[in-house]
N, C-alpha and C. Protein backbone atom coordinates (compact mmCIF):
# COMPACT_ATOMS: atom_id res chain seq x y z
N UNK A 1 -18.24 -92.41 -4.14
CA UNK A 1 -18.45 -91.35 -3.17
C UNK A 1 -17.99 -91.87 -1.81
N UNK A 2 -16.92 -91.02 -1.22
CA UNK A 2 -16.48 -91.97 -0.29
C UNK A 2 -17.22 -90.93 1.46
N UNK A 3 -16.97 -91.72 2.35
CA UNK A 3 -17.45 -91.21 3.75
C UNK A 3 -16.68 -90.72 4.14
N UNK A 4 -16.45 -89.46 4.46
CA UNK A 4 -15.03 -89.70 5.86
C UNK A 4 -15.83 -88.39 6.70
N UNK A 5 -15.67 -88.66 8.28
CA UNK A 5 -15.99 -88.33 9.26
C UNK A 5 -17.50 -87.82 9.46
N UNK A 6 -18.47 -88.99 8.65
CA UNK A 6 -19.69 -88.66 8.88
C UNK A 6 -20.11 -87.77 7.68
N UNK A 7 -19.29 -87.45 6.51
CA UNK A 7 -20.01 -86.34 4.98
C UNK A 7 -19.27 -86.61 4.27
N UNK A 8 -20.36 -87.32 3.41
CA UNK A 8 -19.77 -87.65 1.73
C UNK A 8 -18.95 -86.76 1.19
N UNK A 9 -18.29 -87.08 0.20
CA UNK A 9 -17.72 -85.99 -0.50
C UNK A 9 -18.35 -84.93 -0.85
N UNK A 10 -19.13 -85.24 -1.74
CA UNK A 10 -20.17 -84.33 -2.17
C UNK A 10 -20.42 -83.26 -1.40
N UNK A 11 -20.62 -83.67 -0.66
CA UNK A 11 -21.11 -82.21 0.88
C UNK A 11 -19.81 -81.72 1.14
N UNK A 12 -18.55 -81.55 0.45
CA UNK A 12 -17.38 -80.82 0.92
C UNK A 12 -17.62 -79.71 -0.17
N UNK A 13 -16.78 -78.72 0.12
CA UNK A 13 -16.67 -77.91 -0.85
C UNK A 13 -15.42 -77.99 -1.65
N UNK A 14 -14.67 -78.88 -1.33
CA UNK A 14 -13.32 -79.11 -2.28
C UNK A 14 -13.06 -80.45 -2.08
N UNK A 15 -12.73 -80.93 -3.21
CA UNK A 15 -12.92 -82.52 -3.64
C UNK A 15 -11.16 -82.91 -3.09
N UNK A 16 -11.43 -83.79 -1.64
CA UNK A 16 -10.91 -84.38 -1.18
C UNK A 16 -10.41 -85.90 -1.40
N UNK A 17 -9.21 -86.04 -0.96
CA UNK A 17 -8.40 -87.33 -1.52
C UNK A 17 -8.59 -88.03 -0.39
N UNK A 18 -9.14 -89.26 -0.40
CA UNK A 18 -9.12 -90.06 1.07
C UNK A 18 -8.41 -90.74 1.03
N UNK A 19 -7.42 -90.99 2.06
CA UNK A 19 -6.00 -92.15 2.34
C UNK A 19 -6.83 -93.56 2.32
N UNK A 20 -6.10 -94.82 2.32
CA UNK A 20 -6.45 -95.99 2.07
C UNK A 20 -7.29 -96.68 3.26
N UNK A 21 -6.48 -96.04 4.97
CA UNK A 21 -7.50 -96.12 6.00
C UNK A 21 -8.53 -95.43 6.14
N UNK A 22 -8.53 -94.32 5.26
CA UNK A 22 -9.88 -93.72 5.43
C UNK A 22 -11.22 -94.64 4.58
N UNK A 23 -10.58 -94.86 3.25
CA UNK A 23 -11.41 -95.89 2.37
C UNK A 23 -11.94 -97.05 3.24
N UNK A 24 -10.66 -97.39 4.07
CA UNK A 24 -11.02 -98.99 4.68
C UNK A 24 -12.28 -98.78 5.98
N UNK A 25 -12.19 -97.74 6.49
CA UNK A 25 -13.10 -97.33 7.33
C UNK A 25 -14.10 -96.96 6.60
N UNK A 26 -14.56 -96.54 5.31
CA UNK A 26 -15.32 -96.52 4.44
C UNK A 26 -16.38 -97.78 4.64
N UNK A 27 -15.69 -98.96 3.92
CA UNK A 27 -15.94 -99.97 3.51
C UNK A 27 -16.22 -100.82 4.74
N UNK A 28 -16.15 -100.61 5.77
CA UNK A 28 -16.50 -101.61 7.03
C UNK A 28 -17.78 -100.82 7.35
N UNK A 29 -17.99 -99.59 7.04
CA UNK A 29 -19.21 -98.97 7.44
C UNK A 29 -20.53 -99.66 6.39
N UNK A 30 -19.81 -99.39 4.96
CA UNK A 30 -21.06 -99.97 3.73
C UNK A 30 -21.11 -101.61 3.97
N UNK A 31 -20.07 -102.37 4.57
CA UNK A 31 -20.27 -103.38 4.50
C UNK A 31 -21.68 -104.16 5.72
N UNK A 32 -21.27 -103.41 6.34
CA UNK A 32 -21.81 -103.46 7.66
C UNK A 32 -23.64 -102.79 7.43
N UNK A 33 -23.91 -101.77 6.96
CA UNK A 33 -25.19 -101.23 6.61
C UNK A 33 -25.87 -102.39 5.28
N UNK A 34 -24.97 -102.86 4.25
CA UNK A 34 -25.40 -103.90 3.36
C UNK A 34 -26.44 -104.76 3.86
N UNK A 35 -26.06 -105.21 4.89
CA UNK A 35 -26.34 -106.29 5.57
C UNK A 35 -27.70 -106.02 6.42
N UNK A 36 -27.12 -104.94 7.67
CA UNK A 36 -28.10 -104.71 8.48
C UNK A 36 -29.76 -104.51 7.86
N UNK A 37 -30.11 -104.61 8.85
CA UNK A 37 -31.48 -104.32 8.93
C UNK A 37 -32.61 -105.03 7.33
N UNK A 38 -32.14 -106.16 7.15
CA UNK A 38 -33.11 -106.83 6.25
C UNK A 38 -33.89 -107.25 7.13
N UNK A 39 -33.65 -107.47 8.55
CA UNK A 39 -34.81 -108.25 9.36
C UNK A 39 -34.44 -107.32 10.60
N UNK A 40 -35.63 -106.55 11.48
CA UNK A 40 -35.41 -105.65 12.58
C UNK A 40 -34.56 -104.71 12.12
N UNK A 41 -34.13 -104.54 13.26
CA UNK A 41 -33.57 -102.92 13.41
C UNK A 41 -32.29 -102.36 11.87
N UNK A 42 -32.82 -101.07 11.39
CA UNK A 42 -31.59 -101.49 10.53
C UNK A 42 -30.11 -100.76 10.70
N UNK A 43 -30.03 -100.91 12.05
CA UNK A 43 -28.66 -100.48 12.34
C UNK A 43 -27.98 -101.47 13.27
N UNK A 44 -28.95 -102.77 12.81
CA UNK A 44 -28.13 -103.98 14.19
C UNK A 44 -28.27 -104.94 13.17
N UNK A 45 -27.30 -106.18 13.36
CA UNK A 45 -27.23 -107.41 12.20
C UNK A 45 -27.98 -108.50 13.04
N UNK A 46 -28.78 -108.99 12.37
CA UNK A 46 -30.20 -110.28 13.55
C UNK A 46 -28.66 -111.62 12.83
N UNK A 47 -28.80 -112.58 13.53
CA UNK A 47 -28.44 -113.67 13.48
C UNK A 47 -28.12 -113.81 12.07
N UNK A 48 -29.06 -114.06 11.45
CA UNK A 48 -29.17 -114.16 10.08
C UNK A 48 -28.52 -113.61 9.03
N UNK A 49 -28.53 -111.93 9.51
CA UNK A 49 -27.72 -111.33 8.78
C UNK A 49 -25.91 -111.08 8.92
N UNK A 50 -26.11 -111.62 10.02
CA UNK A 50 -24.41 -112.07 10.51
C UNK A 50 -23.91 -113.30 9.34
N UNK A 51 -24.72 -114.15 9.37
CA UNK A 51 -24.34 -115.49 8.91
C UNK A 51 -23.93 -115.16 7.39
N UNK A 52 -25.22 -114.55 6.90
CA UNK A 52 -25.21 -113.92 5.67
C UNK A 52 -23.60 -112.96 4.97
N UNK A 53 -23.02 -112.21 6.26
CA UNK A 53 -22.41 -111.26 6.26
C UNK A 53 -21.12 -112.08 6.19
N UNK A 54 -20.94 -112.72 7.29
CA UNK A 54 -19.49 -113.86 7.28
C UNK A 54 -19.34 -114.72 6.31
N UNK A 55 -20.41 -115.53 5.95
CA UNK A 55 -20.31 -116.25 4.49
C UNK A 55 -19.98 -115.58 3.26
N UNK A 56 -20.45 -114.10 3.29
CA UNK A 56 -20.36 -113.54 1.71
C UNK A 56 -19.05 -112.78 1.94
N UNK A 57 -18.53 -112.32 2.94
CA UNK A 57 -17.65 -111.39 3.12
C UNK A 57 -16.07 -112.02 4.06
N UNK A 58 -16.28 -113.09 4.12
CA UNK A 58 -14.97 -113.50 5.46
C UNK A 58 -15.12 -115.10 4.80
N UNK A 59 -15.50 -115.35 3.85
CA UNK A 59 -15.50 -116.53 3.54
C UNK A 59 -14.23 -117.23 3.50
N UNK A 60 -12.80 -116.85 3.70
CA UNK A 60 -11.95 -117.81 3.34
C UNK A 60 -11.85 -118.08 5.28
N UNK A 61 -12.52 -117.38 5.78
CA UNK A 61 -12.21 -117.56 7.31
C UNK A 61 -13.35 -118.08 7.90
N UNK A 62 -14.44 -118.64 7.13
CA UNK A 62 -15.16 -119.70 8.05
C UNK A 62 -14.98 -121.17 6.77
N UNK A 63 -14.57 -121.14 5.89
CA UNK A 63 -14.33 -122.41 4.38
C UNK A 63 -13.90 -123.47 5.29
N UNK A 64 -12.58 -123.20 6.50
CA UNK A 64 -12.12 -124.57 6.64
C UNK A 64 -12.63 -124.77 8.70
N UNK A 65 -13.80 -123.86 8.60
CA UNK A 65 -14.77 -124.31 9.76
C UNK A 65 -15.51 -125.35 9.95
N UNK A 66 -15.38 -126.27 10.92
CA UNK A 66 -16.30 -127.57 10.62
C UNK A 66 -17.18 -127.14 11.54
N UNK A 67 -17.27 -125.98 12.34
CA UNK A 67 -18.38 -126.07 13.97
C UNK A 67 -19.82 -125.62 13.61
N UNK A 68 -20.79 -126.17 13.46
CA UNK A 68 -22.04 -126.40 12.63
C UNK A 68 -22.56 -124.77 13.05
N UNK A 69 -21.86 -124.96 14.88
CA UNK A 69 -22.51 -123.32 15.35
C UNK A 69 -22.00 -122.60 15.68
N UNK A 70 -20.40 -122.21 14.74
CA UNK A 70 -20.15 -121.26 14.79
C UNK A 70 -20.57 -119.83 14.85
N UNK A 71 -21.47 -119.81 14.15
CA UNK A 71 -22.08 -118.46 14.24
C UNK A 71 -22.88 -117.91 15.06
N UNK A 72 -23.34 -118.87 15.94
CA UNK A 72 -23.86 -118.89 17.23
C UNK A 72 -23.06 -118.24 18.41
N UNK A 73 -21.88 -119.04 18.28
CA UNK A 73 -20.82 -118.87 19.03
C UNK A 73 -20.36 -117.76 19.06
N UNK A 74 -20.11 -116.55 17.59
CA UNK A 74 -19.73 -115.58 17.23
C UNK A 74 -20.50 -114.89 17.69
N UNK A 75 -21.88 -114.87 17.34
CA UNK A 75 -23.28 -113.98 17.74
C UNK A 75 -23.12 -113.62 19.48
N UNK A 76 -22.75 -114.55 20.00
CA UNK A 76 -22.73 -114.65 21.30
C UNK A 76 -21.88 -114.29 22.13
N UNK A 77 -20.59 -114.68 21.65
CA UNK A 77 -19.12 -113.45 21.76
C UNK A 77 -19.20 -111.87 21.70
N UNK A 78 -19.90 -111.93 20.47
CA UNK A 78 -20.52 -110.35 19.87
C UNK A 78 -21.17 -109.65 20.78
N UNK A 79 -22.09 -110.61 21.07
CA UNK A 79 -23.77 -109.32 21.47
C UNK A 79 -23.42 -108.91 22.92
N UNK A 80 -22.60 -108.35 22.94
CA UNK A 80 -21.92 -107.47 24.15
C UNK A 80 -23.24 -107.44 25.92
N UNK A 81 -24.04 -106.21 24.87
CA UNK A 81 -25.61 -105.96 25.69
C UNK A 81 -26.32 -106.93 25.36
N UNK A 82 -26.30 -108.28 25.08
CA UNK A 82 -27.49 -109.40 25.08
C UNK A 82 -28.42 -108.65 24.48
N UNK A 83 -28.92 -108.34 23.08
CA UNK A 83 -29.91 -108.32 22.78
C UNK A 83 -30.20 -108.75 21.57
N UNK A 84 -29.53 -109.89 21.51
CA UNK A 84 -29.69 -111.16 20.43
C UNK A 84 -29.42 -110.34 18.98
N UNK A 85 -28.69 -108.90 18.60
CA UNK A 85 -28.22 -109.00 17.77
C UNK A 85 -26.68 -107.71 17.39
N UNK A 86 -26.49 -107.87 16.42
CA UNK A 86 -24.83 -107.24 16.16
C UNK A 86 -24.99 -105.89 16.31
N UNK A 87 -24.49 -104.96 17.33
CA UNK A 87 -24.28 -103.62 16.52
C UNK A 87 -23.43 -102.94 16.12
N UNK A 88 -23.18 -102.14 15.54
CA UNK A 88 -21.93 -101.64 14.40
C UNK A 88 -20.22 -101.52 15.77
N UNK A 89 -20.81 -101.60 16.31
CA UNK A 89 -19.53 -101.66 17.47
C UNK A 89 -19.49 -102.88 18.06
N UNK A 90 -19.89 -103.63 17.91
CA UNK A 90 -19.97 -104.86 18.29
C UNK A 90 -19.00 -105.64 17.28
N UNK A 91 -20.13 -105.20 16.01
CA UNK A 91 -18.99 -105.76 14.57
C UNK A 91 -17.32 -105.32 14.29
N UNK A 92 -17.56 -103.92 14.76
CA UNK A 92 -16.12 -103.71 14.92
C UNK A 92 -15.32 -104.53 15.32
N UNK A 93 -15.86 -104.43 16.59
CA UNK A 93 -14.86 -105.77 17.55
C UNK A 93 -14.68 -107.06 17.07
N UNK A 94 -15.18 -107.52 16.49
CA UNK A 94 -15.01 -108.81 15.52
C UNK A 94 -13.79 -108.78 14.60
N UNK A 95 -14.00 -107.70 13.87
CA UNK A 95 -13.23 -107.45 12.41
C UNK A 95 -11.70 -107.10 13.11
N UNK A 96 -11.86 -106.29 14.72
CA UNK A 96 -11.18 -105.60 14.75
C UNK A 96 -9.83 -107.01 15.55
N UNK A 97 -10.57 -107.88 16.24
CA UNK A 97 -9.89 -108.80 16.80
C UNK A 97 -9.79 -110.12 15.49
N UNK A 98 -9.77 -110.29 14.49
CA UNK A 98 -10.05 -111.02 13.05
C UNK A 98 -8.00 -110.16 12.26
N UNK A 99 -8.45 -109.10 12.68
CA UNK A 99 -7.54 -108.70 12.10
C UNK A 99 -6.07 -108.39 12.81
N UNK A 100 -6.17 -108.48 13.90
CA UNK A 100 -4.82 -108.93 15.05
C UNK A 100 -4.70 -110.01 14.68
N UNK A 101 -5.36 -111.08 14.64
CA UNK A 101 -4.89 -113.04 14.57
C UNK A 101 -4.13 -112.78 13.19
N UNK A 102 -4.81 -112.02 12.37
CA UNK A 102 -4.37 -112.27 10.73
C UNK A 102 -3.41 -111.90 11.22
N UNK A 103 -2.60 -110.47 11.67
CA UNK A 103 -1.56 -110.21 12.07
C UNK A 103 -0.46 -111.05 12.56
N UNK A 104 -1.06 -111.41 13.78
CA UNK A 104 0.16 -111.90 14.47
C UNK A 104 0.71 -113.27 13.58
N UNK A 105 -0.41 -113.95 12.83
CA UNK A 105 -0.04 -114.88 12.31
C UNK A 105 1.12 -114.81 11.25
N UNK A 106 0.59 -113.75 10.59
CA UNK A 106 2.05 -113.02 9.27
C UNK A 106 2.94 -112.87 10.29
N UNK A 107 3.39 -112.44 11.08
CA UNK A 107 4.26 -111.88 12.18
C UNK A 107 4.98 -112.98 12.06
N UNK A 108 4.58 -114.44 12.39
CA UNK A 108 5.43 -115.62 13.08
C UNK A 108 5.66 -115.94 12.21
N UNK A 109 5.13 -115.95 10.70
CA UNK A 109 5.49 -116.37 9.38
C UNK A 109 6.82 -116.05 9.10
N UNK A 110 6.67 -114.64 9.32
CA UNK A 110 7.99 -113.83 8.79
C UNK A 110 9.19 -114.62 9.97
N UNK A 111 8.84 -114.10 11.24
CA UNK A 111 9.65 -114.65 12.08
C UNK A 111 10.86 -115.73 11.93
N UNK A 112 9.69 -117.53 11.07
CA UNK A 112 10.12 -118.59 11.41
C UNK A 112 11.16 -118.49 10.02
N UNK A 113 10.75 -117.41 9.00
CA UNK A 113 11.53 -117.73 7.48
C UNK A 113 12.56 -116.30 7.65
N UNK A 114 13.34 -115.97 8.77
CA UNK A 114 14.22 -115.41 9.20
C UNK A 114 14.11 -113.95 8.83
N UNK A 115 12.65 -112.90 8.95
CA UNK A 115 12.67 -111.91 8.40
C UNK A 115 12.62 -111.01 9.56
């Protein structure tokens, strides 16, 4: 059952095809609610559930991290309004700047192997 613009499918009256960015905007929303609110609010990620969230979900992008507090560091980058935890726009901004580096990095790849 997929989301798009705030109503499940189900609640349409004609069974709609969602494009692959619509899915992917899907899936940053369920990924993001998975998580939230096991501890406080459940529309904000506490520390914990960040850590939880990056380890199970971004794992090949903290594997060759040695910084004990990274996630500290992240939490702290993140929490925009200081209030010691993630909110769904906050996380955006993470994923959303995660996914420019991935970018630009393919970019120079291609670049250096003459594409």
């Amino acid at each position: 059952m997929s989301l798009i613009l705030g109503l499940y499918l189900t609640d349409l009256p004609l069974i709609v095809m969602s494009t692959p960015l619509e899915d992917a905007m899907d899936t940053l929303i369920r990924i993001f609610h998975h998580y939230s609110g096991k501890e406080g609010d459940r529309y904000k990620l506490s520390k914990g559930e960040l850590k939880e969230l990056l380890t199970s979900e971004l794992t090949d992008f903290l594997s060759g991290q040695k910084d004990l507090h990274l996630v500290d560091k992240i939490m702290k980058d993140l929490d925009s309004n200081k209030d010691n935890e993630v909110d769904f726009h906050e996380f955006v901004i993470l994923v959303a700047a995660l996914t420019v580096a991935c970018n630009d990095f393919f970019e120079e790849q291609l670049k250096r192997e003459g594409f």
